[in-house]
Protein backbone atom coordinates (compact mmCIF):
# COMPACT_ATOMS: atom_id res chain seq x y z
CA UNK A 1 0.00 0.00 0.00
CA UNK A 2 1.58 3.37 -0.92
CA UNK A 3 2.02 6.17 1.69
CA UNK A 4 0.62 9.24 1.64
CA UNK A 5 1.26 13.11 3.37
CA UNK A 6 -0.52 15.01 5.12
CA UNK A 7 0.81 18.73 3.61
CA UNK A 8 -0.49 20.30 6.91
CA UNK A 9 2.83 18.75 8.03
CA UNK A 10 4.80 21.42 5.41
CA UNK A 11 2.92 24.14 5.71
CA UNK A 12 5.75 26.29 6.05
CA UNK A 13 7.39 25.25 3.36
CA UNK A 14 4.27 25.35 1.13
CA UNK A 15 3.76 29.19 1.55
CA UNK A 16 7.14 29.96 0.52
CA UNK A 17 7.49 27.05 -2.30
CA UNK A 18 4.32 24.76 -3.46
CA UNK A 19 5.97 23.57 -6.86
CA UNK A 20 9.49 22.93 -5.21
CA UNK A 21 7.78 21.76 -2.14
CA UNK A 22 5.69 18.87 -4.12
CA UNK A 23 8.51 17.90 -5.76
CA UNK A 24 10.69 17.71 -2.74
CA UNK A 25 8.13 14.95 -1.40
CA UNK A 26 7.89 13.15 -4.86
CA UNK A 27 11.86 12.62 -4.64
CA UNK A 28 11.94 11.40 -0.95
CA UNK A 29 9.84 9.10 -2.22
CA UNK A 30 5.91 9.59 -1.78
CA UNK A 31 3.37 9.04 -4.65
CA UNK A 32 0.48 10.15 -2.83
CA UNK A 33 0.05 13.49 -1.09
CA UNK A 34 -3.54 14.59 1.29
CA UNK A 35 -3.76 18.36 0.46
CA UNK A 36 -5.76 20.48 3.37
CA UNK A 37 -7.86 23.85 2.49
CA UNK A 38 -7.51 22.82 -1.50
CA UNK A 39 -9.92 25.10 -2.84
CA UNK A 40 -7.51 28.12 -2.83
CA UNK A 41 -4.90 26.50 -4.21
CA UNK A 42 -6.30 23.81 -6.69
CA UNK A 43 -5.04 25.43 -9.72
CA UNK A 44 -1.68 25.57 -7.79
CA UNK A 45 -1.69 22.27 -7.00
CA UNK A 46 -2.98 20.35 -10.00
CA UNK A 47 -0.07 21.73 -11.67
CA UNK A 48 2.41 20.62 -9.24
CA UNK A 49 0.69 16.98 -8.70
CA UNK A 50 0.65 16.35 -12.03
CA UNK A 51 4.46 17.47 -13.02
CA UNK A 52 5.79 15.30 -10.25
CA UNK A 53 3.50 12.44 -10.82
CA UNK A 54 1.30 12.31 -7.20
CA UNK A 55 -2.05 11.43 -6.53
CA UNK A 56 -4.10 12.80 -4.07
CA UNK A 57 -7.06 10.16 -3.29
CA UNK A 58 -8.33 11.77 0.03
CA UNK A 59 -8.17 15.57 0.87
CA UNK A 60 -8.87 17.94 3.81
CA UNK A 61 -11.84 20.76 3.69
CA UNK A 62 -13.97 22.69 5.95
CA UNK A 63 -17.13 21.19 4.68
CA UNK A 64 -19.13 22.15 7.46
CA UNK A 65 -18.04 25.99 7.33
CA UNK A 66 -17.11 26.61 3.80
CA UNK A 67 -18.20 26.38 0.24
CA UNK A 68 -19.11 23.28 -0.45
CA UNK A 69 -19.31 23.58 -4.27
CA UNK A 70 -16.27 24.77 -4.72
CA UNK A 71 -14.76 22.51 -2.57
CA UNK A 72 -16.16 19.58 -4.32
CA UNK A 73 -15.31 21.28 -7.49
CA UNK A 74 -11.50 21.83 -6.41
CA UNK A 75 -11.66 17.94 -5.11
CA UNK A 76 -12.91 17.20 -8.71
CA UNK A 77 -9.83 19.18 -10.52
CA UNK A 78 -7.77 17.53 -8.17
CA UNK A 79 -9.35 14.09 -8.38
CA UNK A 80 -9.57 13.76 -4.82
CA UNK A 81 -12.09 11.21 -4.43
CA UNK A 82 -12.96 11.65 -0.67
CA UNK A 83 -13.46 14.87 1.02
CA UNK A 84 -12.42 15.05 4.56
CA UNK A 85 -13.67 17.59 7.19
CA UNK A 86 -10.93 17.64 9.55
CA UNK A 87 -11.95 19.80 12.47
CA UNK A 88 -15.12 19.86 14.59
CA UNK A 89 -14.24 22.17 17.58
CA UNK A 90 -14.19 20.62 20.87
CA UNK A 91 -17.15 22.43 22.54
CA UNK A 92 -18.94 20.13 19.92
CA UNK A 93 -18.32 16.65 21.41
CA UNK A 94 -19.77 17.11 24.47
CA UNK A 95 -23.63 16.77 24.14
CA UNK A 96 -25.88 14.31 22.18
CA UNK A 97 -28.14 16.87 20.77
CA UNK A 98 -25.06 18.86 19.32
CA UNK A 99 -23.47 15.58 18.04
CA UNK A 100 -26.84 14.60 16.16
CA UNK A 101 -26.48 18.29 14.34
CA UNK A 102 -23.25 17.83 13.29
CA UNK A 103 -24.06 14.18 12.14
CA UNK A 104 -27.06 15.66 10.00
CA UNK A 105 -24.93 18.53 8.25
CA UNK A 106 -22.46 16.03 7.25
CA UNK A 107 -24.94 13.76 6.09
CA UNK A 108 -26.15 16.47 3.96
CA UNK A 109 -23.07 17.45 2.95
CA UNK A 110 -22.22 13.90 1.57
CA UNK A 111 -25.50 13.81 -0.61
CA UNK A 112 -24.01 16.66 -2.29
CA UNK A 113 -20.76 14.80 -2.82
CA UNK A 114 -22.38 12.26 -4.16
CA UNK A 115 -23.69 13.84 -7.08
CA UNK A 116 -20.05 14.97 -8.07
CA UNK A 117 -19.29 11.33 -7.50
CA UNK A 118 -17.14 12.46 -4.52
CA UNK A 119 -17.09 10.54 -0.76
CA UNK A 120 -17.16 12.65 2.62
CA UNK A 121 -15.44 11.67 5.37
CA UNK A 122 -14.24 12.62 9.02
CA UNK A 123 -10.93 13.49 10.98
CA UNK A 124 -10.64 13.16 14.68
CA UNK A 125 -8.53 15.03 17.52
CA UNK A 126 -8.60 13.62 21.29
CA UNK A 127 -11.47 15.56 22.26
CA UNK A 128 -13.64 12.88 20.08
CA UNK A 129 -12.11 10.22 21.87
CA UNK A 130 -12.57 11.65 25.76
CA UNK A 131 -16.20 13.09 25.70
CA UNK A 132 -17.89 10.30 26.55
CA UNK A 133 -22.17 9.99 25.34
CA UNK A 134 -24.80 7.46 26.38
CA UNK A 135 -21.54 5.09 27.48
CA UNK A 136 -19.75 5.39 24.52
CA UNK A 137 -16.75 7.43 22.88
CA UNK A 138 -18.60 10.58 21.28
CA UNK A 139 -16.32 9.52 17.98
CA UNK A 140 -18.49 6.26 18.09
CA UNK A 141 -21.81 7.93 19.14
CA UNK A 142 -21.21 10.33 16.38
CA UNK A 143 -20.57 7.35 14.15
CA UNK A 144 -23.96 5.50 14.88
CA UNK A 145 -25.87 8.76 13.85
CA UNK A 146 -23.81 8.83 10.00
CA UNK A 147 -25.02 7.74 6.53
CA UNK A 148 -23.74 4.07 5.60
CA UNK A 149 -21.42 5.98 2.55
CA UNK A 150 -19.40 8.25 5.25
CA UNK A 151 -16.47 7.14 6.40
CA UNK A 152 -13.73 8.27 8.59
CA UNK A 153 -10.08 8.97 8.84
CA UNK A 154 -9.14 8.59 12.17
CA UNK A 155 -5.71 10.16 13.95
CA UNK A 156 -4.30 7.28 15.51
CA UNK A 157 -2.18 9.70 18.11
CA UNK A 158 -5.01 11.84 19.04
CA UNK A 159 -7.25 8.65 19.89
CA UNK A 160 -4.43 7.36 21.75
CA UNK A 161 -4.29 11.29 23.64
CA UNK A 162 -7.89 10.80 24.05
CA UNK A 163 -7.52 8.22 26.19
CA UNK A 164 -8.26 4.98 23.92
CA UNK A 165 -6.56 2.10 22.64
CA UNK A 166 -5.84 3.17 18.93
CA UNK A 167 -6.16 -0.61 17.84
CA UNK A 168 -9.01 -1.87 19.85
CA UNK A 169 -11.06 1.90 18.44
CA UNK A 170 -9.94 0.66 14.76
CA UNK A 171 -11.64 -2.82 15.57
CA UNK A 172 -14.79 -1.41 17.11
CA UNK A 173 -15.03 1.35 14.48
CA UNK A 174 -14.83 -1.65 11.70
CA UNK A 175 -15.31 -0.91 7.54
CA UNK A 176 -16.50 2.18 8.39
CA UNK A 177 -12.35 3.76 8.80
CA UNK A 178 -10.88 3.89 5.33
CA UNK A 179 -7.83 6.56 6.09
CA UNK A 180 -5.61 6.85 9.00
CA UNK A 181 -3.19 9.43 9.89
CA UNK A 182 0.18 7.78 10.78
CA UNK A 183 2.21 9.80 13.61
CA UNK A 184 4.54 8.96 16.44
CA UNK A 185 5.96 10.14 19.69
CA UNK A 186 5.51 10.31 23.47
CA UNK A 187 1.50 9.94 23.24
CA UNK A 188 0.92 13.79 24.39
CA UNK A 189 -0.63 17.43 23.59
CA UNK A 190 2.67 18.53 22.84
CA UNK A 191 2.88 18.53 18.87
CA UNK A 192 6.54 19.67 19.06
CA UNK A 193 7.49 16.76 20.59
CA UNK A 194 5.99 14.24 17.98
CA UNK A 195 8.47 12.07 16.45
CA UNK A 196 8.78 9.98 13.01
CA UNK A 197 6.77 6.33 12.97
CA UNK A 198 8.80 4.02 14.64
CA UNK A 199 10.52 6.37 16.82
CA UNK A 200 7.71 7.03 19.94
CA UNK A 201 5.41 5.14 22.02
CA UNK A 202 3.03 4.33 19.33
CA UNK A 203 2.38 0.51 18.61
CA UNK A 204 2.40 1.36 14.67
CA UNK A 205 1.91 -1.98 12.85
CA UNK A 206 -0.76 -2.96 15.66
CA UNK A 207 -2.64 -0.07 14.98
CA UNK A 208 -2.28 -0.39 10.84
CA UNK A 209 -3.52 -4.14 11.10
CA UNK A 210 -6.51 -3.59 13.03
CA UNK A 211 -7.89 -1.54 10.20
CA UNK A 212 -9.38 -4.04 8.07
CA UNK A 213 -10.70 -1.55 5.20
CA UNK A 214 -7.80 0.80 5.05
CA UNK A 215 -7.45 2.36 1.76
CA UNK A 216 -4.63 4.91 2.72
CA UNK A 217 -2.02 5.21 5.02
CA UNK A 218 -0.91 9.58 5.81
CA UNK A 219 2.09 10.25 7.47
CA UNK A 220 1.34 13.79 9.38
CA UNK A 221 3.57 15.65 11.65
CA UNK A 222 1.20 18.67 13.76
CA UNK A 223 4.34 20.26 14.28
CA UNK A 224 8.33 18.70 14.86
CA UNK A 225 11.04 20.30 16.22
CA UNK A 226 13.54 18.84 13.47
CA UNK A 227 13.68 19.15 10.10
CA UNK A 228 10.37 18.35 8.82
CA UNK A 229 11.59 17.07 5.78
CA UNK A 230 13.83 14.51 7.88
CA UNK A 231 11.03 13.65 9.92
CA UNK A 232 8.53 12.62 6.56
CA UNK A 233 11.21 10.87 5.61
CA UNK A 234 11.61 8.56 8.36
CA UNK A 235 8.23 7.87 8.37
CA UNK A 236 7.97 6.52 5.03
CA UNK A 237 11.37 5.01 5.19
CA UNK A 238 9.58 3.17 8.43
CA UNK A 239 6.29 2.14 6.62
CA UNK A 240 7.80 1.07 3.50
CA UNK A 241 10.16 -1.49 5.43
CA UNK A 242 7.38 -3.24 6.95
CA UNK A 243 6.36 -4.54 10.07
CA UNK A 244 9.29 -6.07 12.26
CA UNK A 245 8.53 -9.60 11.64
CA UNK A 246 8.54 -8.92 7.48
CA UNK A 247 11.80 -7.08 8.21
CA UNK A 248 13.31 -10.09 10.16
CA UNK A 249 12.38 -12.22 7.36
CA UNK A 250 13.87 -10.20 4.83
CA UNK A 251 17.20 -10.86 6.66
């Protein structure tokens, strides 16, 4: 399975550089990138994806706040096939009635997807994870309450933040998780001290397997107090070796 990135992780280096930057990533190594905020930079982008020969099969949008034509218009120029909404503050999370609302404005919002032949999904942070409704994670609660064609992408260090077992959340969550966003480091709510896969307190290839329906594997840094070109790096260097036991029996 190829790897993707997250370019939230290179920001920085996106304002000063989006050609140079994409084609930084294409020679470390990646063939897949997940833009964020696409619409104002589709035209940008398509350009740069297609010179240095990168697909971008899931993407990152405010769906719930912005325009959701011409986000699923950029998505469609950029033939990003499912839409993510990444960020549901976390005054959100901590009431059933508010949970329904947001389930039925994303449910909306993927009927419109649909008829650009476009998938919506959902990104979690730890506040998801530690809200807890009718006896249940308010991810899962919020999960329950979602059209059979959403799906989610779920942050495998901010459920572990949150309080849950990354792997045993993958299991209960089932087909439903199709993306997950691969990051490492002391398991904490400081993003400066995240670290490349392999490298922190994450169970990585425990996590990965207990996603049965996973489509796409992002490598995301929130922030890294390296070089963040180093640290993407690692990561994929890290996921394309395998898990420990292929490794040993490549030996």
């Amino acid at each position: 399975m190829a790897c993707s990135v997250q370019l939230y992780t290179v920001r920085n280096a996106i304002a000063d550089d989006l050609p140079g930057t994409i084609r930084r990533l294409a020679e470390i190594g990646y063939t897949q990138v997940e833009p964020y905020d696409f619409a104002r930079l589709a035209d940008a982008l398509a350009d740069a994806l297609a010179e240095n020969g990168i697909t971008a099969p899931t993407g990152h949008a405010p769906l719930l706040s912005g325009n959701q034509d011409e986000i699923f218009a950029a998505a469609q120029r950029l033939g990003i096939g499912t839409v993510i909404e990444p960020y549901v503050p976390a005054e959100h999370w901590q009431d059933a009635e508010t949970i329904r609302h947001t389930a039925t404005r994303l449910n909306q919002a993927a009927k419109k997807a649909a008829e650009h032949g476009i998938r919506v999904g959902y990104h979690n942070h730890d506040w998801e994870l530690s809200s807890k409704i009718e006896g249940s994670t308010a991810l899962e609660f919020f999960a329950a309450l979602l059209d059979p064609e959403l799906v989610l992408e779920i942050d495998t260090y901010w459920a572990a933040v949150g309080g849950e077992d990354p792997a045993a959340l993958l299991e209960r969550l089932g087909g439903r998780v199709v993306a997950l966003h691969i990051k490492d480091g002391p398991v904490n709510t400081d993003v400066r001290a995240q670290l490349p896969a392999g490298q922190g307190d994450m169970d990585i290839w425990n996590v990965i397997a207990a996603a049965k329906s996973l489509e796409v594997r992002v490598v995301e840094f929130d922030d890294y107090a390296g070089d963040i070109f180093d640290g993407v790096t690692a990561s994929l260097r890290y996921l394309q070796a395998g898990t420990p036991a292929a490794q040993g029996a490549a030996k």
